[in-house]
Protein backbone atom coordinates (compact mmCIF):
# COMPACT_ATOMS: atom_id res chain seq x y z
CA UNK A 1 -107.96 16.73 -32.78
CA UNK A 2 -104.27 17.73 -32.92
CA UNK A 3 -102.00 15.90 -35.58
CA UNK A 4 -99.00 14.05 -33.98
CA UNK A 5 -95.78 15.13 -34.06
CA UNK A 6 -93.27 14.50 -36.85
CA UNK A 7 -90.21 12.70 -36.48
CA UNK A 8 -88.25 16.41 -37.28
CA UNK A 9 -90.68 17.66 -34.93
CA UNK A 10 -89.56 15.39 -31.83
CA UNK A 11 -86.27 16.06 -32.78
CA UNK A 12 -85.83 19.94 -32.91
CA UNK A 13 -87.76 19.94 -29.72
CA UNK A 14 -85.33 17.26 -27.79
CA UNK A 15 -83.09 19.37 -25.30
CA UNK A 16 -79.56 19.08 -26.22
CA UNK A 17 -77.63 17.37 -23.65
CA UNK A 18 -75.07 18.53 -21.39
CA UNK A 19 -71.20 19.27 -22.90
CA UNK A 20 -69.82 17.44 -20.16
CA UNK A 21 -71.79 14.50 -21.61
CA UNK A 22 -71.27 15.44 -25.49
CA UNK A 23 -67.42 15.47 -24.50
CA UNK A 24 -67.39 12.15 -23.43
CA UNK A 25 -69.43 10.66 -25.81
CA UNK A 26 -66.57 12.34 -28.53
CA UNK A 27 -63.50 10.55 -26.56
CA UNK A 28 -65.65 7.00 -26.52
CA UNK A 29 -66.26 7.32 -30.17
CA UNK A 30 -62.54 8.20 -30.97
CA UNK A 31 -61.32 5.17 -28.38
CA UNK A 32 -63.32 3.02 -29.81
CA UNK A 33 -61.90 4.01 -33.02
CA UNK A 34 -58.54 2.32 -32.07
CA UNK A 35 -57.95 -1.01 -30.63
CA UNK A 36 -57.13 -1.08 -26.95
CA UNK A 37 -53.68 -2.53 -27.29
CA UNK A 38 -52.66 -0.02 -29.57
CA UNK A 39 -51.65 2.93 -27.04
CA UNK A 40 -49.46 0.58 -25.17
CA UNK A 41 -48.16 -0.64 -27.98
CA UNK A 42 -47.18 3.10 -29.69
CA UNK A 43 -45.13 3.97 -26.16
CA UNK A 44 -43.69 0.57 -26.04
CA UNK A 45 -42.15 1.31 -29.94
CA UNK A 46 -41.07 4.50 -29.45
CA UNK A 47 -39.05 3.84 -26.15
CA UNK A 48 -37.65 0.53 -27.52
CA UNK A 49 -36.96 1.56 -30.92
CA UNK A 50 -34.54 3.97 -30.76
CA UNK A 51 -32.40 1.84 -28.00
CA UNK A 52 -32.47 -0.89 -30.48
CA UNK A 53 -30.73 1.47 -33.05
CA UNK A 54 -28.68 2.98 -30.53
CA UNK A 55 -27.30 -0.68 -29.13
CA UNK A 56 -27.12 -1.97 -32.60
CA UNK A 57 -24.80 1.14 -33.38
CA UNK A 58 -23.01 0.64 -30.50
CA UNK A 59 -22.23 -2.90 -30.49
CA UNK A 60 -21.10 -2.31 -34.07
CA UNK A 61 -18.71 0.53 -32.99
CA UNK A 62 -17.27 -1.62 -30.36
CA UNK A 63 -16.76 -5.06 -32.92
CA UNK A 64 -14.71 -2.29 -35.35
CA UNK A 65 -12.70 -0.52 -32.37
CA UNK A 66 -13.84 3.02 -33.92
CA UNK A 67 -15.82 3.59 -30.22
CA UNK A 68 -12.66 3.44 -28.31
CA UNK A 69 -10.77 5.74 -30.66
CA UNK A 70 -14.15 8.08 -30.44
CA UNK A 71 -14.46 7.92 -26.85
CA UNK A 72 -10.56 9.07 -26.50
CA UNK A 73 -10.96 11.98 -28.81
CA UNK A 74 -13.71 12.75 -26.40
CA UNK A 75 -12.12 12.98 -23.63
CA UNK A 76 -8.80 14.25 -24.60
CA UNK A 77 -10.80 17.17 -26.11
CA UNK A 78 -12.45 17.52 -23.13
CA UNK A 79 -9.75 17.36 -20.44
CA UNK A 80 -7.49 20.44 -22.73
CA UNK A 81 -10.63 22.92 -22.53
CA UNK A 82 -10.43 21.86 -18.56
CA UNK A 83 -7.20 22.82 -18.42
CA UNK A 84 -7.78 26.07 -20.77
CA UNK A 85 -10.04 26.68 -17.84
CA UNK A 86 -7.54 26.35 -15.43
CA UNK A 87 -7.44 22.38 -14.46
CA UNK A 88 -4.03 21.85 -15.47
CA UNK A 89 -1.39 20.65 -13.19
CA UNK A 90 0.67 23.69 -11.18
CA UNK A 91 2.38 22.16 -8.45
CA UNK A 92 2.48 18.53 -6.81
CA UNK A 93 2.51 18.23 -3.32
CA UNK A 94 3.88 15.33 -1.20
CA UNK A 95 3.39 14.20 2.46
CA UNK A 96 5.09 11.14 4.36
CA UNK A 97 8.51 11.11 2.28
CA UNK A 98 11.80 11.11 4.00
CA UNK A 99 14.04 8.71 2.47
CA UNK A 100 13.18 9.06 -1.12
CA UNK A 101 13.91 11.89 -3.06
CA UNK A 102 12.04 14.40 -4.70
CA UNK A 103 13.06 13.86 -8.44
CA UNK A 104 12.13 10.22 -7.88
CA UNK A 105 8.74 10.81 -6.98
CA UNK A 106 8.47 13.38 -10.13
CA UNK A 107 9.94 10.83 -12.13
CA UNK A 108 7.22 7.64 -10.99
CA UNK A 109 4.51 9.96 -11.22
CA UNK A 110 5.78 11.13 -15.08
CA UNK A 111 3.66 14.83 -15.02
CA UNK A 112 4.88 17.60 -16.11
CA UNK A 113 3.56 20.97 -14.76
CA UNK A 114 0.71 22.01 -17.53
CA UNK A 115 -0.39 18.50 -17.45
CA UNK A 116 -3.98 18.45 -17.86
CA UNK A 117 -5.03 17.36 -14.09
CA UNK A 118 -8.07 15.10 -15.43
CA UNK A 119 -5.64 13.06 -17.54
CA UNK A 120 -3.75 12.07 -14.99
CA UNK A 121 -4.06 8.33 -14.05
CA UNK A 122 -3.88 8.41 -10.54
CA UNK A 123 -4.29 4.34 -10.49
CA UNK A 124 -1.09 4.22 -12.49
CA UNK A 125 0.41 6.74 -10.58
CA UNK A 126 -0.39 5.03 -6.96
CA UNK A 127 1.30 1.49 -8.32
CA UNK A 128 4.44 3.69 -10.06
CA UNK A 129 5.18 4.87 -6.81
CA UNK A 130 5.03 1.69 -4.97
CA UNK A 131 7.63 0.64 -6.71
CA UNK A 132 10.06 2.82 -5.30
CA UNK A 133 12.54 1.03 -3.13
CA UNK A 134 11.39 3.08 0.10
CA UNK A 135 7.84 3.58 -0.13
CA UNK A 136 5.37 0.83 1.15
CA UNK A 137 2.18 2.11 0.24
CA UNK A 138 1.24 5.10 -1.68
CA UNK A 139 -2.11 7.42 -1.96
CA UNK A 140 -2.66 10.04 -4.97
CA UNK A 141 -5.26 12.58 -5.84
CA UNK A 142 -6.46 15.34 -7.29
CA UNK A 143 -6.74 18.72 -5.48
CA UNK A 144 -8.63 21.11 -7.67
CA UNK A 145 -8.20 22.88 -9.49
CA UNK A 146 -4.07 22.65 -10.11
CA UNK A 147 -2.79 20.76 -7.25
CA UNK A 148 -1.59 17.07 -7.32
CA UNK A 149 -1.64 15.78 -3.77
CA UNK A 150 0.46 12.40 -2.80
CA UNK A 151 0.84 10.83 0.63
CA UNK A 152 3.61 8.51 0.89
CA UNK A 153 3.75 5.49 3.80
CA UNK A 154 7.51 4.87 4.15
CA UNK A 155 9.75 1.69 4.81
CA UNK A 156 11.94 1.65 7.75
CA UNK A 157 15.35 0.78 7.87
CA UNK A 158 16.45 -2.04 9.89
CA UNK A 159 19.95 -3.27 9.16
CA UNK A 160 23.11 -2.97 6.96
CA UNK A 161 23.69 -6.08 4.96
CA UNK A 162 27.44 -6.50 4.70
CA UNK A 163 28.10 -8.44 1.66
CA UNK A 164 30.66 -8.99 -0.99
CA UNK A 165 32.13 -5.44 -0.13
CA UNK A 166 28.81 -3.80 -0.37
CA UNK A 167 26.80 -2.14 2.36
CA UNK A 168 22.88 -2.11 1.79
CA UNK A 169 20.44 -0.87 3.72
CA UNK A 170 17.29 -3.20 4.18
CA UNK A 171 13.72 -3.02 6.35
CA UNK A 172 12.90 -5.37 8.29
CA UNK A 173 11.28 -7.89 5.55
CA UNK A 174 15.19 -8.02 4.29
CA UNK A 175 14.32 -5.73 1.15
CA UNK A 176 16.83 -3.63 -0.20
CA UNK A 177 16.23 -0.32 0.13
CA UNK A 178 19.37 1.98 -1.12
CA UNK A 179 23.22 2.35 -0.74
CA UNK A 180 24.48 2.73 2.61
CA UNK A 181 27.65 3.94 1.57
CA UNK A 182 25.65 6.62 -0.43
CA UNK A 183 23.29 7.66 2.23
CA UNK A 184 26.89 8.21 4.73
CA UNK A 185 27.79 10.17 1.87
CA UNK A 186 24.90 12.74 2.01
CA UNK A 187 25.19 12.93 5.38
CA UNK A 188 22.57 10.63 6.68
CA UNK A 189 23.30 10.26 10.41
CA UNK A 190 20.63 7.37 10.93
CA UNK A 191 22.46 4.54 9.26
CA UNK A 192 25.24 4.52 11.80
CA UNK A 193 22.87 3.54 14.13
CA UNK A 194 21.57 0.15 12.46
CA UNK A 195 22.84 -3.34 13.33
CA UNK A 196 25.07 -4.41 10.34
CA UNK A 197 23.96 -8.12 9.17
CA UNK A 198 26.76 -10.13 7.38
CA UNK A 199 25.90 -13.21 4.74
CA UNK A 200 24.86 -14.38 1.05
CA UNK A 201 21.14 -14.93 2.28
CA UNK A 202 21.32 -12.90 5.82
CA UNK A 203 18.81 -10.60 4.41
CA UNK A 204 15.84 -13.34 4.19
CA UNK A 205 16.76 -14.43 7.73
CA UNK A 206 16.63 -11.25 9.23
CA UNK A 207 12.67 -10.95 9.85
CA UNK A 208 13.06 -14.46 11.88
CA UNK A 209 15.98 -13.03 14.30
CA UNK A 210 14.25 -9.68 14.47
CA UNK A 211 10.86 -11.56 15.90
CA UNK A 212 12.75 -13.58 18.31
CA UNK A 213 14.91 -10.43 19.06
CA UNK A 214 11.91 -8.45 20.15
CA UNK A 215 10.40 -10.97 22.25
CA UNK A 216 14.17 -10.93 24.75
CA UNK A 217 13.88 -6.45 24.65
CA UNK A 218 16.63 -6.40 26.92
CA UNK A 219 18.66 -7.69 24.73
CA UNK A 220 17.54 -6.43 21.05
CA UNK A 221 19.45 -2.71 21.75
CA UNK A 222 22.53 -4.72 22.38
CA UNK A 223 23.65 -6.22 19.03
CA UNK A 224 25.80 -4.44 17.41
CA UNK A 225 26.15 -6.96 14.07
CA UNK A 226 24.73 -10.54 13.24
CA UNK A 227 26.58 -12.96 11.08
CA UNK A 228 24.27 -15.70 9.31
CA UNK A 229 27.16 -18.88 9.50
CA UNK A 230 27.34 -21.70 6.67
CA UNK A 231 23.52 -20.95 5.87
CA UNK A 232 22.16 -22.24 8.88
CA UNK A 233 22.19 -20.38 11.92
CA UNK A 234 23.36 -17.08 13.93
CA UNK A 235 25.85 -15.38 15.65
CA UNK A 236 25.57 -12.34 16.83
CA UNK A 237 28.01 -9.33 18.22
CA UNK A 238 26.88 -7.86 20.69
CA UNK A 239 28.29 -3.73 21.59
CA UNK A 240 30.55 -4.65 24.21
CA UNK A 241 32.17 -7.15 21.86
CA UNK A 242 30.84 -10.26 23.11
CA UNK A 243 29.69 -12.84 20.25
CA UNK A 244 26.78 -14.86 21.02
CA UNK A 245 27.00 -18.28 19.59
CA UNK A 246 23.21 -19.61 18.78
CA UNK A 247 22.24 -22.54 17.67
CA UNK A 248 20.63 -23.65 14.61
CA UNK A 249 17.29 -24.80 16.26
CA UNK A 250 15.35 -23.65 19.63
CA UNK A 251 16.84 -19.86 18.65
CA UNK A 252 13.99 -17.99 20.92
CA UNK A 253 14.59 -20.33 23.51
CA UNK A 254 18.50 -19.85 23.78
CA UNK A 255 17.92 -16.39 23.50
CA UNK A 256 15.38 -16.50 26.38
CA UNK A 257 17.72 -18.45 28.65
CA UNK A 258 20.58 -16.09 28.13
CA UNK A 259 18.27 -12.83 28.79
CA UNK A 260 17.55 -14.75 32.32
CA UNK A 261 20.90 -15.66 32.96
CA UNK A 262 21.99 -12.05 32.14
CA UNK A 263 19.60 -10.41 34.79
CA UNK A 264 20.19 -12.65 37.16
CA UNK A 265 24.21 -13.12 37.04
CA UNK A 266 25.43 -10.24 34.87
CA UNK A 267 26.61 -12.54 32.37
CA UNK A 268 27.28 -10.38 29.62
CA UNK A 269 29.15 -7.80 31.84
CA UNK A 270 31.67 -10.13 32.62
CA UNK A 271 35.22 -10.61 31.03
CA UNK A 272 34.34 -12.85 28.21
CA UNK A 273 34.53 -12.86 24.90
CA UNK A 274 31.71 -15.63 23.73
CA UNK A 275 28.65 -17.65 24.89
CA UNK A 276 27.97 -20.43 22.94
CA UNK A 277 24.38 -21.71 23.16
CA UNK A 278 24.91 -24.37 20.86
CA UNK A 279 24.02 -27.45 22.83
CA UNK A 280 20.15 -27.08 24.24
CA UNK A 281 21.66 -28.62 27.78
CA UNK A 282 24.78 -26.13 28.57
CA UNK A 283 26.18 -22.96 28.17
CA UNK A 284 29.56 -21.89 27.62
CA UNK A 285 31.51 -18.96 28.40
CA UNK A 286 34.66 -18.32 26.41
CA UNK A 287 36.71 -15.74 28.64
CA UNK A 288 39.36 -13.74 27.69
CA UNK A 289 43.60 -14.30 28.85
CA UNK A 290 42.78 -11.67 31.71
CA UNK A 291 39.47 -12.77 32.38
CA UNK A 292 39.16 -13.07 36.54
CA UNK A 293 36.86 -15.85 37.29
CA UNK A 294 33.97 -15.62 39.85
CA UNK A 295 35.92 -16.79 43.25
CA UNK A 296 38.99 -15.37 42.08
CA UNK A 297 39.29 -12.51 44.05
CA UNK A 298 38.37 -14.33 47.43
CA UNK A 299 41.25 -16.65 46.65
CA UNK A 300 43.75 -13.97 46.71
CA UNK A 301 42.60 -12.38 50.26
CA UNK A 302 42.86 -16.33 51.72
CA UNK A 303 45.93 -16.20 53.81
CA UNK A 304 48.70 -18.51 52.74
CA UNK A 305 52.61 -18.96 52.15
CA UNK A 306 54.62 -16.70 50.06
CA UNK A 307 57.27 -18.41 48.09
């Protein structure tokens, strides 16, 4: 009768089992050695922590303004090995300007060739330059690696304001924009061909009579001057030396009525001297001492007794 088996018997004669199997059984007995939360909890601290010093650092910079200074050294350290490298400013270039002069434009901008080109504000730079009597609107960038590009958007002239002695010349808004009398000077041929307004406060009237102006065309290229009278209304000379008289309400529709009147009759061709448009009901024509009259020429051919 065969003895059973020991217990060290079964054992050494148990196959062992598979590694695949072993492994596994090793990585369950070393998760179970930690909790499950615990991972998790390991990634969570070691993304959050440091953020939490790095924010606390931060917001303790910013309360004792030694972040600002920091950052600055930064980047003014930064932009001179740029321009080491070649990013400094060599030449500025500008588009759109015809009125205002080069050393003005230098001047709002405030660079100096050598500049570094990265610590150049071109914010500042854009609202410098639209401060500049003639430009309207301004653009600035950078062209790299040494260029400074600026596009300027001009005003246009409109009128000579005649006042006090001085001639200015403003746009159409009634800004100022420079000295006429200076522009003649250096030769500027364009001003001689603007309408000269006359008055203490002509210049904030002028974008009224230059709307109703352009709505009557035929008669815009005709005034030579306009002359704003006792703060209230308008007169205006026209090249041919006849003043028109208009009244201090209904302005477009005077204007309207004499543009009619003119293509109709030839008014303003005639030998007069003024049209008053005053009264809304009538129009009157000042003529000249040598004005001849419509009729007056058929009255001389009508036959009749010599004395």
């Amino acid at each position: 009768m065969t003895a059973a088996p020991t217990a060290s018997r079964r054992k050494m004669d148990t196959p062992p089992p598979p590694k695949a199997m072993a492994d596994s059984a090793q990585r369950g007995n070393r998760r179970r050695a930690w909790p499950r939360w615990a991972r998790p909890a390991i990634k969570l601290a070691v993304v959050v922590l440091p953020l939490a010093i790095g924010g606390l650092a931060v917001w303790n910079a910013v309360r004792s303004d030694t972040l600002t200074g920091f950052g600055n050294s930064i980047a003014v350290l930064l932009q001179d090995k740029a321009a080491a490298f070649g990013f400094a400013l060599g030449d500025v270039m500008v588009e759109g300007r015809t009125e205002t002069d080069r050393a003005s434009v230098l001047g709002a901008l405030g660079v100096e060739r050598g500049d570094p080109i990265f610590a150049i504000d071109l914010d500042d730079a854009k609202a410098r330059l639209e401060q500049l009597p003639w430009v309207s609107a301004a653009a600035v960038e950078r062209r790299l690696p040494d260029i400074l590009y600026v596009r300027l958007s001009e005003r246009q002239p409109m009128a000579i304001w005649q006042h006090e002695r001085r001639f200015t010349v403003i746009d159409r808004d009634g800004r100022p924009l420079a000295d006429a009398t200076e522009l003649a000077r250096r030769g500027n041929m364009r001003i001689e061909t603007l309408p000269q307004v006359v008055g203490a406060n002509a210049p904030q009237q002028v974008p009224k009579l230059l709307a109703a102006l352009e709505r009557v065309p035929s008669l815009l290229p005709r005034v030579a001057a306009a002359v704003w009278v006792s703060d209230r209304r308008w007169d205006l000379k026209l090249n041919n030396g006849v003043m028109v008289k208009l009244p201090e309400s209904g302005m477009q529709t005077a204007l309207q009525q004499l543009a009619e009147l003119d293509h109709s009759g030839r008014v303003l061709d005639r030998d007069i001297v003024a049209v008053d448009l005053r009264q809304p009901d009538r129009m009157v024509l000042q003529t000249s001492s040598t004005a001849v009259l419509p009729g007056a020429e058929e009255d001389k051919k009508k036959p009749g007794k010599k004395i």
